[in-house]
Structures are given as structure tokens and as C-alpha cells.
PDB file of N, CA and C in Angstrom:
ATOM      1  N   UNK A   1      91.359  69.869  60.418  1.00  0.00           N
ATOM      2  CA  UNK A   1      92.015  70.964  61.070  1.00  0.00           C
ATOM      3  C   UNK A   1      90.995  71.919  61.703  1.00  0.00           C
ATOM      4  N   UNK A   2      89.563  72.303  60.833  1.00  0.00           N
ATOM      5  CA  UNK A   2      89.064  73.085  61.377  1.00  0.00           C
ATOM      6  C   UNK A   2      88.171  72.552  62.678  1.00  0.00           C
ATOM      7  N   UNK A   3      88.036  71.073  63.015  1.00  0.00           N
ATOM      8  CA  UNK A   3      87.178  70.713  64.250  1.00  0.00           C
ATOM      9  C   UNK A   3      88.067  70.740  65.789  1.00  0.00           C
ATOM     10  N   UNK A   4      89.649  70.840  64.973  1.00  0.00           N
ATOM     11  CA  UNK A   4      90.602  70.808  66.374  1.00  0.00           C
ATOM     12  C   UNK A   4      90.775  72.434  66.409  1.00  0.00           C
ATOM     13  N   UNK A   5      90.463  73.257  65.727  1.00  0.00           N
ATOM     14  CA  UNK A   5      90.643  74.834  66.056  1.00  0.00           C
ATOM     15  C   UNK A   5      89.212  74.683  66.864  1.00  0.00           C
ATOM     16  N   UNK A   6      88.171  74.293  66.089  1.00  0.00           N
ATOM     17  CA  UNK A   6      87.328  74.682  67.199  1.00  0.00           C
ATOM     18  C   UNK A   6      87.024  73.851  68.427  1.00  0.00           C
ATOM     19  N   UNK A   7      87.487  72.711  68.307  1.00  0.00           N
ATOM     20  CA  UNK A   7      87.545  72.064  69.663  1.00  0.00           C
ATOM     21  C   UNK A   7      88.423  72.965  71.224  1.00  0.00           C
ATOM     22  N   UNK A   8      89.795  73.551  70.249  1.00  0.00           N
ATOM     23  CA  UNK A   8      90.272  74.415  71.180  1.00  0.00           C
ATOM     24  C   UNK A   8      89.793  75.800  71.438  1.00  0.00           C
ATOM     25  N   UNK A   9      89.044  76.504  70.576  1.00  0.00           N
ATOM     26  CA  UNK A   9      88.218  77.181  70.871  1.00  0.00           C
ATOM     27  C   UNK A   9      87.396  77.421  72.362  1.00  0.00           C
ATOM     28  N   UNK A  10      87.001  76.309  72.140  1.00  0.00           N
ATOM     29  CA  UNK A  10      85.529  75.971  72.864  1.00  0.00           C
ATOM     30  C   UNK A  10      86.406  75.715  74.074  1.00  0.00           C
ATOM     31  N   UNK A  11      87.217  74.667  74.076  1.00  0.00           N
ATOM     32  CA  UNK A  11      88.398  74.666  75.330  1.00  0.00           C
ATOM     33  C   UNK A  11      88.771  76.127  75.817  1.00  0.00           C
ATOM     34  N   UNK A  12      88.718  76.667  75.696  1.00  0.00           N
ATOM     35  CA  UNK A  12      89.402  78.029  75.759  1.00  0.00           C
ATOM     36  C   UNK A  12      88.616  78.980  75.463  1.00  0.00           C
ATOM     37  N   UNK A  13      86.900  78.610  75.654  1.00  0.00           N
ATOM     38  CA  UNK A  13      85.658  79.774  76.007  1.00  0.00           C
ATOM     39  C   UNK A  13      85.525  79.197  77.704  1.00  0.00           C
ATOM     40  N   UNK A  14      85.797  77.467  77.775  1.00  0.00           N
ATOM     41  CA  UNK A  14      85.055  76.583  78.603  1.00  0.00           C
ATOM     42  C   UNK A  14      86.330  77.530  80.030  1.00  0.00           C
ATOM     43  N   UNK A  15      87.628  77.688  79.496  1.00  0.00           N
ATOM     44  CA  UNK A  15      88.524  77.975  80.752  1.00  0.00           C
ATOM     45  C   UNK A  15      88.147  79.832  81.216  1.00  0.00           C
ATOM     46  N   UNK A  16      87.594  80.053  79.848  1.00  0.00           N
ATOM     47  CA  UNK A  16      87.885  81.600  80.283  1.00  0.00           C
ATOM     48  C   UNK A  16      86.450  81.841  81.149  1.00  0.00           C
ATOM     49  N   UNK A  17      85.451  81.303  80.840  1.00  0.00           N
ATOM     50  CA  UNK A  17      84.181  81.263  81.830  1.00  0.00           C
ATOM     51  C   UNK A  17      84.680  80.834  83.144  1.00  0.00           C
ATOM     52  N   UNK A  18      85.310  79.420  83.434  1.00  0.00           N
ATOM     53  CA  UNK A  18      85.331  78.755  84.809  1.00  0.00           C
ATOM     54  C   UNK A  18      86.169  79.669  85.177  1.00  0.00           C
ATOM     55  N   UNK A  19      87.076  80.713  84.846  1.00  0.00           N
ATOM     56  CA  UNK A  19      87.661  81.573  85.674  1.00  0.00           C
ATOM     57  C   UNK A  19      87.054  82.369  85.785  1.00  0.00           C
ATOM     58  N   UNK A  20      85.966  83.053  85.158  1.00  0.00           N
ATOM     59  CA  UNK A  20      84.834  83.897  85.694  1.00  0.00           C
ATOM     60  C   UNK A  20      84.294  83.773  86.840  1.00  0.00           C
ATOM     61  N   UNK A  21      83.962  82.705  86.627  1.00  0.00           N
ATOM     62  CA  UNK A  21      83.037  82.264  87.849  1.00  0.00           C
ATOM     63  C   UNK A  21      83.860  82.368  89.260  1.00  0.00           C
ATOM     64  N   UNK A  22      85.035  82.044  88.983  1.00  0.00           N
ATOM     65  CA  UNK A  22      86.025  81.734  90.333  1.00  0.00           C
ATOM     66  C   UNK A  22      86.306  83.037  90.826  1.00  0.00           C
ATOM     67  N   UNK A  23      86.367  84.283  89.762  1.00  0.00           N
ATOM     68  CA  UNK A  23      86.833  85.351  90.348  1.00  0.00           C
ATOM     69  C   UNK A  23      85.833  86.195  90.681  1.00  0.00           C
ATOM     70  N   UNK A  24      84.233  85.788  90.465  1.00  0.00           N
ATOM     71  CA  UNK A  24      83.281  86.222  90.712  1.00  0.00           C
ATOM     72  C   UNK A  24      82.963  85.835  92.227  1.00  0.00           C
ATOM     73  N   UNK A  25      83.154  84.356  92.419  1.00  0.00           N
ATOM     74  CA  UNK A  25      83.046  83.699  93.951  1.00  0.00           C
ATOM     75  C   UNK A  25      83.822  84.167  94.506  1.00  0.00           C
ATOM     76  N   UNK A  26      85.367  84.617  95.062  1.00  0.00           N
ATOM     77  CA  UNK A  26      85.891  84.853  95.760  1.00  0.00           C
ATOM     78  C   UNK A  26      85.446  86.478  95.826  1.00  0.00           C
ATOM     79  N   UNK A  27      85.851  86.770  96.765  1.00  0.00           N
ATOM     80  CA  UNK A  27      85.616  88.069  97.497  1.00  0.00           C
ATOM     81  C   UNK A  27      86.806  89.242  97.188  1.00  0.00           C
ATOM     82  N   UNK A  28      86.917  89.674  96.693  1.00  0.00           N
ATOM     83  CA  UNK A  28      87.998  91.082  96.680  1.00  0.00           C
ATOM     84  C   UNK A  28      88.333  91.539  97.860  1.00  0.00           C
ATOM     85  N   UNK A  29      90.290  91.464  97.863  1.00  0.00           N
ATOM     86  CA  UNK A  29      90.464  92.010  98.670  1.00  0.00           C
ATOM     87  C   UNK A  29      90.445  93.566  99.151  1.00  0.00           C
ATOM     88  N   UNK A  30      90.467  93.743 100.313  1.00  0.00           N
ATOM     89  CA  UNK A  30      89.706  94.734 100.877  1.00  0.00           C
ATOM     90  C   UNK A  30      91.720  95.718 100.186  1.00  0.00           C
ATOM     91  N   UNK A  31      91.498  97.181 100.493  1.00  0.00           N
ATOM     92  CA  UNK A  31      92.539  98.202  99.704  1.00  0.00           C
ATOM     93  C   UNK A  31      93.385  98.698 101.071  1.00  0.00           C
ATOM     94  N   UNK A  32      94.486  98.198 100.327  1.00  0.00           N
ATOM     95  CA  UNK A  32      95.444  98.300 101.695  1.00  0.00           C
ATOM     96  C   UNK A  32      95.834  99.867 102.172  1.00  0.00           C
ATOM     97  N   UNK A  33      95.324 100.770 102.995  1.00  0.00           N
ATOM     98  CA  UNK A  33      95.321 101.880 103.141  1.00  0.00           C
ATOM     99  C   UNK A  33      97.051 102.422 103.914  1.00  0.00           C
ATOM    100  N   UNK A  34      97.657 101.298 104.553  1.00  0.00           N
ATOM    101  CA  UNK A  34      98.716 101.618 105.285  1.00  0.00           C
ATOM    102  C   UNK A  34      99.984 101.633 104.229  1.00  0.00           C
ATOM    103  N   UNK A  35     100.449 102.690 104.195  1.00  0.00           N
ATOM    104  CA  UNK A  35     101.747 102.908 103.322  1.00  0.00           C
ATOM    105  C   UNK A  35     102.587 103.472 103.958  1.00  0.00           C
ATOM    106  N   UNK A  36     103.626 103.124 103.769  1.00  0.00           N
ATOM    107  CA  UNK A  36     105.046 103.557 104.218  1.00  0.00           C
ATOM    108  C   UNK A  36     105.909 105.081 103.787  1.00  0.00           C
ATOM    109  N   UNK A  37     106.175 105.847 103.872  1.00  0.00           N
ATOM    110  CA  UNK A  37     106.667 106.910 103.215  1.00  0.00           C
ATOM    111  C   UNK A  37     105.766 108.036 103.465  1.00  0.00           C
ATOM    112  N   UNK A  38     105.510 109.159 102.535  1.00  0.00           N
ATOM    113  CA  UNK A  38     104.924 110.235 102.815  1.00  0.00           C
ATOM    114  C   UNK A  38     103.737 110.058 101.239  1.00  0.00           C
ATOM    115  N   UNK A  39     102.553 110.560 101.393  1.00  0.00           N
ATOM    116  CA  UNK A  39     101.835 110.167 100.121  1.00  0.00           C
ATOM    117  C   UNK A  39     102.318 111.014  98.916  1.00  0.00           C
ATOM    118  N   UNK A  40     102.592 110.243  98.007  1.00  0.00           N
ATOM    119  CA  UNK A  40     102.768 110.374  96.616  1.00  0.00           C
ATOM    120  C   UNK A  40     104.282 110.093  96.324  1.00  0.00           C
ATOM    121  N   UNK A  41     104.948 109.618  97.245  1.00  0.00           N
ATOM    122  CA  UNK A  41     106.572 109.221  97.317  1.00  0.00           C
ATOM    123  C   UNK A  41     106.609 108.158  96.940  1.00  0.00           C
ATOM    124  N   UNK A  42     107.666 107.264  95.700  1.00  0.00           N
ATOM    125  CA  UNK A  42     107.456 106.482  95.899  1.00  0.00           C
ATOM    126  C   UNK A  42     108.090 105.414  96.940  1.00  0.00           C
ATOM    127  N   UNK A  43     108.045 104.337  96.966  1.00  0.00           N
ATOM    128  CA  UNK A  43     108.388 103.634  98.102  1.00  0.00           C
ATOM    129  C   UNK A  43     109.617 102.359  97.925  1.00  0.00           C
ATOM    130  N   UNK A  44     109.348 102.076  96.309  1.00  0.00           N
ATOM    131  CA  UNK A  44     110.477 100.671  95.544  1.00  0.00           C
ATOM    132  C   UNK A  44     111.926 101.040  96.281  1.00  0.00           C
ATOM    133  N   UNK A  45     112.756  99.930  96.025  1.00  0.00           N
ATOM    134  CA  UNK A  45     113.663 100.051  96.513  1.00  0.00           C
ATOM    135  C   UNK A  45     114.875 100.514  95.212  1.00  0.00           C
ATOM    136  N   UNK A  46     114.242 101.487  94.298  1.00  0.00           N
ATOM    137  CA  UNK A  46     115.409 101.938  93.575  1.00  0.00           C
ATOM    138  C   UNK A  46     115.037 103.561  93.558  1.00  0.00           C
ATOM    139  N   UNK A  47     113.800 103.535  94.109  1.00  0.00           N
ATOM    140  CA  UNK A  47     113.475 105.038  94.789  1.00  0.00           C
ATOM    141  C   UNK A  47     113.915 105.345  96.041  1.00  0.00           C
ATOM    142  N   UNK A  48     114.516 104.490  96.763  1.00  0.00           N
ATOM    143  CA  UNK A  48     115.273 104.590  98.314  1.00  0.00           C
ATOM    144  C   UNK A  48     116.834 105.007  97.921  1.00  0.00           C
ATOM    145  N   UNK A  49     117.110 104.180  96.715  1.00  0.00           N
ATOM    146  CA  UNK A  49     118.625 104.335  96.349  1.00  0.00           C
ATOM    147  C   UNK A  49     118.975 105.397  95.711  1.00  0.00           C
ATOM    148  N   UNK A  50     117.979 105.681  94.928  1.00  0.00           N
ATOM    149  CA  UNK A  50     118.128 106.873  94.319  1.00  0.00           C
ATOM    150  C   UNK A  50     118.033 108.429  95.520  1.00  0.00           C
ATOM    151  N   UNK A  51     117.303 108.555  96.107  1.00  0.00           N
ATOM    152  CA  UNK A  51     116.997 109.071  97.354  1.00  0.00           C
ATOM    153  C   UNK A  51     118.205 108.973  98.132  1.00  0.00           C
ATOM    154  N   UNK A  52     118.823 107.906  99.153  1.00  0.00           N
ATOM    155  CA  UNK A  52     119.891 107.288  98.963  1.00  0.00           C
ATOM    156  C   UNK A  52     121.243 108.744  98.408  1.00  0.00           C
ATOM    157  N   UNK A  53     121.363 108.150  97.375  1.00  0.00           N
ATOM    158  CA  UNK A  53     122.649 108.747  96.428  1.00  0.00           C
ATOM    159  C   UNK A  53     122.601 110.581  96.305  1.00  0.00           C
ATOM    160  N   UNK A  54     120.590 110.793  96.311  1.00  0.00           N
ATOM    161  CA  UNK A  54     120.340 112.443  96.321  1.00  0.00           C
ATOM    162  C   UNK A  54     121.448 112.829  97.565  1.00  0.00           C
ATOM    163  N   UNK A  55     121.038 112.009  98.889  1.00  0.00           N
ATOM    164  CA  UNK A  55     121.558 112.978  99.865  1.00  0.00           C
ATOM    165  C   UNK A  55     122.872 112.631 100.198  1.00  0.00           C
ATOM    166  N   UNK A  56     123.509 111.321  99.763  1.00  0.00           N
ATOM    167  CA  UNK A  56     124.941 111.795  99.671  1.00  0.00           C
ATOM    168  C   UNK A  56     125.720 112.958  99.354  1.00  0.00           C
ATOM    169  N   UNK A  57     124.934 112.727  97.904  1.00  0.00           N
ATOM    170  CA  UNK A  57     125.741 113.987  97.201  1.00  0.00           C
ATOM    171  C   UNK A  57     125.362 115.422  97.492  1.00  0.00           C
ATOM    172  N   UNK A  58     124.268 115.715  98.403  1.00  0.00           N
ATOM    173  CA  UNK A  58     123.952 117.102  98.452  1.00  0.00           C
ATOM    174  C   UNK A  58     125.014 117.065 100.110  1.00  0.00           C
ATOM    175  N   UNK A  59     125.291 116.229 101.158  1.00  0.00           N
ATOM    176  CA  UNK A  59     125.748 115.778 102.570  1.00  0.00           C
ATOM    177  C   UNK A  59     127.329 116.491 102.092  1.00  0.00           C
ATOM    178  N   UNK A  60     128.156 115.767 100.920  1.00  0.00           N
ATOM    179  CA  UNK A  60     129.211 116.350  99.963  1.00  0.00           C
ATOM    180  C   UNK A  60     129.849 117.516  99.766  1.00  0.00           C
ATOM    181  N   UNK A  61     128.568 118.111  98.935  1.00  0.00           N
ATOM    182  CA  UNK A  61     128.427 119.230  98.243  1.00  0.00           C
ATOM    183  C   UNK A  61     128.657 120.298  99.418  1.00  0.00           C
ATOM    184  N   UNK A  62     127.334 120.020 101.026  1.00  0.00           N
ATOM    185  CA  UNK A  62     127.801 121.076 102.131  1.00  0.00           C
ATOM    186  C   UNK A  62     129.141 120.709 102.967  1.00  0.00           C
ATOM    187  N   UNK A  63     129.402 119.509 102.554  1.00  0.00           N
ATOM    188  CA  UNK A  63     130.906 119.145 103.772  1.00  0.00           C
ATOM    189  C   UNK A  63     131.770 120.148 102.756  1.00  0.00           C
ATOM    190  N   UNK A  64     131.830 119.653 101.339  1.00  0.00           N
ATOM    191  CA  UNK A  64     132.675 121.007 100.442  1.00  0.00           C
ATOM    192  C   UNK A  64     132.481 122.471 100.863  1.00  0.00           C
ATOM    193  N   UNK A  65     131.307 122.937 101.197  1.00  0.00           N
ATOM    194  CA  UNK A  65     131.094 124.222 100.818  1.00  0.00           C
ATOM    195  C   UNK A  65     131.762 124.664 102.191  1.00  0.00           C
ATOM    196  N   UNK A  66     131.471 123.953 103.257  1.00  0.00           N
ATOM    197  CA  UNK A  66     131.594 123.976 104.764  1.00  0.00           C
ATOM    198  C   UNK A  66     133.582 124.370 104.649  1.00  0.00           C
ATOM    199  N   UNK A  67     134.101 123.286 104.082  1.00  0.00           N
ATOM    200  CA  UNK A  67     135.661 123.649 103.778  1.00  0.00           C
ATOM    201  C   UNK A  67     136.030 124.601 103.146  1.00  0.00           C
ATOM    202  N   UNK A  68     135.457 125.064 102.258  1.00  0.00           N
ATOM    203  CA  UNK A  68     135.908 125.966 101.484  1.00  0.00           C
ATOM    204  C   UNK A  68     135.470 127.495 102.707  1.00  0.00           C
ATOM    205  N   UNK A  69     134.545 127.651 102.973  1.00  0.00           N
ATOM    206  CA  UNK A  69     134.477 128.592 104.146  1.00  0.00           C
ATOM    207  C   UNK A  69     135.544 128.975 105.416  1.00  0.00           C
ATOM    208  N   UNK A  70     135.770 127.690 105.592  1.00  0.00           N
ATOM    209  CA  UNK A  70     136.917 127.591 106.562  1.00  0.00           C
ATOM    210  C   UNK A  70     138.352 127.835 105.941  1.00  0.00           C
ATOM    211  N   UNK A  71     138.520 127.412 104.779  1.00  0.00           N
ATOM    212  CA  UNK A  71     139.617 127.794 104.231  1.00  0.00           C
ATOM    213  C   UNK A  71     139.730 129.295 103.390  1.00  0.00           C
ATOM    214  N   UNK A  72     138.840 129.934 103.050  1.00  0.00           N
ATOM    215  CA  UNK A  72     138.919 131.003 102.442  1.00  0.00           C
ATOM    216  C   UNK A  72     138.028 131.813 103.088  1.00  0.00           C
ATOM    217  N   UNK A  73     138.159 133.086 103.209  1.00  0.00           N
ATOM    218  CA  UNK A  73     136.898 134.124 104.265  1.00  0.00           C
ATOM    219  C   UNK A  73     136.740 134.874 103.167  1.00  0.00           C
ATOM    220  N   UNK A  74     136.704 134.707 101.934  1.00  0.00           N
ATOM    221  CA  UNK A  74     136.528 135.763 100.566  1.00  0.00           C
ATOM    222  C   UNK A  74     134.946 135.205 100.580  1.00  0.00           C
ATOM    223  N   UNK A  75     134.091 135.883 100.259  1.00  0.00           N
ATOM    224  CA  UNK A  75     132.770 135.069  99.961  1.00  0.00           C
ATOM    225  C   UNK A  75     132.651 134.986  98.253  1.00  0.00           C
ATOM    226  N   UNK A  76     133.873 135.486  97.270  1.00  0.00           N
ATOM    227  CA  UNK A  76     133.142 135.178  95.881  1.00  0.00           C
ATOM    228  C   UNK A  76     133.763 133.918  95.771  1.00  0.00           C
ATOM    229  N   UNK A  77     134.953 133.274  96.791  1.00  0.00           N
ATOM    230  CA  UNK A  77     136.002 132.254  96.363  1.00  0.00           C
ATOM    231  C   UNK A  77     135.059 131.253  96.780  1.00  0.00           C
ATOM    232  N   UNK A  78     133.659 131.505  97.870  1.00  0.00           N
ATOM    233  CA  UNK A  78     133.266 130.978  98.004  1.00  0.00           C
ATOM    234  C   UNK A  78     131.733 130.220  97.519  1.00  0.00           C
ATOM    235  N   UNK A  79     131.527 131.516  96.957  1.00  0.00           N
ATOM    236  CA  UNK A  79     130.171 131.373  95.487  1.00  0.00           C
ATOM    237  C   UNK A  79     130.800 130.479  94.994  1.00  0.00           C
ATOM    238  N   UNK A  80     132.124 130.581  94.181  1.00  0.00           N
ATOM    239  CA  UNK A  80     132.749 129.978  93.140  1.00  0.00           C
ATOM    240  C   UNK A  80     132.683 128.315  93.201  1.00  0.00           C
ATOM    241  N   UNK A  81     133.260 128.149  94.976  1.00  0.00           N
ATOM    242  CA  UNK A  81     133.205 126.917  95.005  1.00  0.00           C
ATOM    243  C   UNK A  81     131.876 125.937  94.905  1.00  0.00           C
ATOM    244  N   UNK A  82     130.626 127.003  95.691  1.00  0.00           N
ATOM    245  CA  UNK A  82     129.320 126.321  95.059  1.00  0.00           C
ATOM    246  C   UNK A  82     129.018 125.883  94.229  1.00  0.00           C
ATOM    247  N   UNK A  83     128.894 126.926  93.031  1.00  0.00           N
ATOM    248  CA  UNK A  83     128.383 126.740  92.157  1.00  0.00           C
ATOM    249  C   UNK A  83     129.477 125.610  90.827  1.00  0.00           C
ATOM    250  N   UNK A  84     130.433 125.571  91.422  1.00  0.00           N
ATOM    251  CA  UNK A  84     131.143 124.337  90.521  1.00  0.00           C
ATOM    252  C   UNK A  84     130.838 123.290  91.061  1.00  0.00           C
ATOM    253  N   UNK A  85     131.215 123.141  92.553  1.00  0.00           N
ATOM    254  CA  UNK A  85     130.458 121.958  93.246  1.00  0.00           C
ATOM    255  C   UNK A  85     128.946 121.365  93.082  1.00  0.00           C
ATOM    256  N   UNK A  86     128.079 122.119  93.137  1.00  0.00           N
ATOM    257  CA  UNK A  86     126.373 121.998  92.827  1.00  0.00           C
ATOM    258  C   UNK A  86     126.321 121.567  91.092  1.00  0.00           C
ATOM    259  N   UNK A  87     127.046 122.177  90.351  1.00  0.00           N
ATOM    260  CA  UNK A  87     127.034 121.553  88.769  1.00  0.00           C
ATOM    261  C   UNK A  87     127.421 119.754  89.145  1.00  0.00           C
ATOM    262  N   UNK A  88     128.759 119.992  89.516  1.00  0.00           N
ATOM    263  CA  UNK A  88     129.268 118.672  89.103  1.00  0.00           C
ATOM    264  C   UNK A  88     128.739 117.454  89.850  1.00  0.00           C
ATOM    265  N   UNK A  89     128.234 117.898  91.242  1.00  0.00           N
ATOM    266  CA  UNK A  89     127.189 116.815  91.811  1.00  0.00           C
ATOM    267  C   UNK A  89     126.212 116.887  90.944  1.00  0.00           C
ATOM    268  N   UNK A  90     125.342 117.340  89.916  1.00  0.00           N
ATOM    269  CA  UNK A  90     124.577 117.334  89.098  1.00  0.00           C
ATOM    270  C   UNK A  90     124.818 116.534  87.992  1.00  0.00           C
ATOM    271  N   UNK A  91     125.822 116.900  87.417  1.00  0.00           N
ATOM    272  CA  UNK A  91     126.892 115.614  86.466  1.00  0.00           C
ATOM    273  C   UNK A  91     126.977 114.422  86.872  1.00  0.00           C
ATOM    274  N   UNK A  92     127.446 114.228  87.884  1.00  0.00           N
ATOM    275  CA  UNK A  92     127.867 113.036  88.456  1.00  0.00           C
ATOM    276  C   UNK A  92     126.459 112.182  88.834  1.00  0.00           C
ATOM    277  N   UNK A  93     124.879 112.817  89.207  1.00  0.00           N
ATOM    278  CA  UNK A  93     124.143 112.099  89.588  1.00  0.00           C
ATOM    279  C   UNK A  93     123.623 111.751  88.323  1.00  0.00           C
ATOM    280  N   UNK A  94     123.785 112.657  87.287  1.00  0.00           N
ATOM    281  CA  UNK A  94     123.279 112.274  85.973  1.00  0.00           C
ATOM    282  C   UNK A  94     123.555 111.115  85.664  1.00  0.00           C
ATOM    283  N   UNK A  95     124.482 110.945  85.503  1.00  0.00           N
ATOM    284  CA  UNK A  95     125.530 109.844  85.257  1.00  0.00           C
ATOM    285  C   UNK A  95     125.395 108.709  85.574  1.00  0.00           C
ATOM    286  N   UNK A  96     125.676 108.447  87.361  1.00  0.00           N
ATOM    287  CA  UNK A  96     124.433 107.668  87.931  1.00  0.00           C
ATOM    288  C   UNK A  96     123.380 107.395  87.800  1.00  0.00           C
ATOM    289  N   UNK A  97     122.411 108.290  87.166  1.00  0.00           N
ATOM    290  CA  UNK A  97     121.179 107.140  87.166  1.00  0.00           C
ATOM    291  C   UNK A  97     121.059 107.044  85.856  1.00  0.00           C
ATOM    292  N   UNK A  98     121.942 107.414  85.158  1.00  0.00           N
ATOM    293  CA  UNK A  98     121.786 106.304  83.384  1.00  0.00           C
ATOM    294  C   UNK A  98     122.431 105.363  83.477  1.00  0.00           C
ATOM    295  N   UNK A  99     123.067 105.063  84.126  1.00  0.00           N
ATOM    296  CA  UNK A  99     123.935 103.908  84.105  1.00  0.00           C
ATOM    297  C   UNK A  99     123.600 103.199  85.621  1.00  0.00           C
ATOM    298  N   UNK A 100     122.325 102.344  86.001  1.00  0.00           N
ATOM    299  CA  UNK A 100     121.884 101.542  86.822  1.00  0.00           C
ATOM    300  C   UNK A 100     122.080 100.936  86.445  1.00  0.00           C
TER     301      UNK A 100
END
């Protein structure tokens, strides 16, 4: 038992060198400087969706606030409607992104 542990051993110094060598011969690629987005954003596509779903719900929130203006000229009827609206799009995105 112990000449086939070290037979594989040695198999398995012999692979981890020849990949040395291989990753020593090839050349590193050069650092891809061109990125998409704005720097430090990320770019995946569940950061688009999420992004995505932000501006639905804020697009919402002003088509609401926008109605409620038009329908009421009181401005506290119209605080009111903000600030319930701005919570519950808050709820609701919560919600959304625990449950992807």
C-alpha cells in the first residue's frame, strides 16, 4: 500500500511541476482595460436586473406621485401619498431580491 501512495505521490509532484512549467512558458495575458458601465458598477447580468427593477419601481412611485398631484391640490394629501408609496416600493423591492 505504501509504494502505490507513493507512486501516486510522485505522479502527482511529476503533474504539478509539468504544469509549472506550462504556465511559466506561456505568456500572460495582457489586462483587459475596456469595461462596460461606469467604474466600480457592477456589470453581471443580475446587477442589470436588479438595476432593471430599481428604476421601475422608482418610474411607479413618480407616475403615483405625478397622479396624486393631479388629483388632489392639498400638498399634505400629497406628502402622504409619497411617503406610503416610497415605503412600500421599498417593501416590495425587499422582497424581490430575497426571493431571486
Amino acid at each position: 500500500m505504501s509504494k502505490q501512495k507513493a507512486a501516486l505521490r510522485a505522479q502527482q509532484q511529476a503533474n504539478r511541476e509539468r504544469r509549472r512549467r506550462e504556465r511559466a512558458a506561456t505568456p500572460s495575458r495582457p489586462r483587459q482595460d475596456a469595461r462596460r458601465g461606469r467604474p466600480g458598477q457592477p456589470t453581471g447580468v443580475r446587477a442589470r436586473r436588479s438595476r432593471r427593477r430599481t428604476s421601475i419601481a422608482v418610474a411607479l412611485v413618480l407616475l403615483l406621485q405625478l397622479g396624486a398631484a393631479l388629483w388632489w391640490r392639498d400638498w399634505a394629501a400629497n406628502l402622504a401619498v409619497l411617503i406610503v408609496s416610497a415605503a412600500l416600493a421599498t417593501i416590495v423591492l425587499g422582497l424581490l431580491r430575497r426571493h431571486r
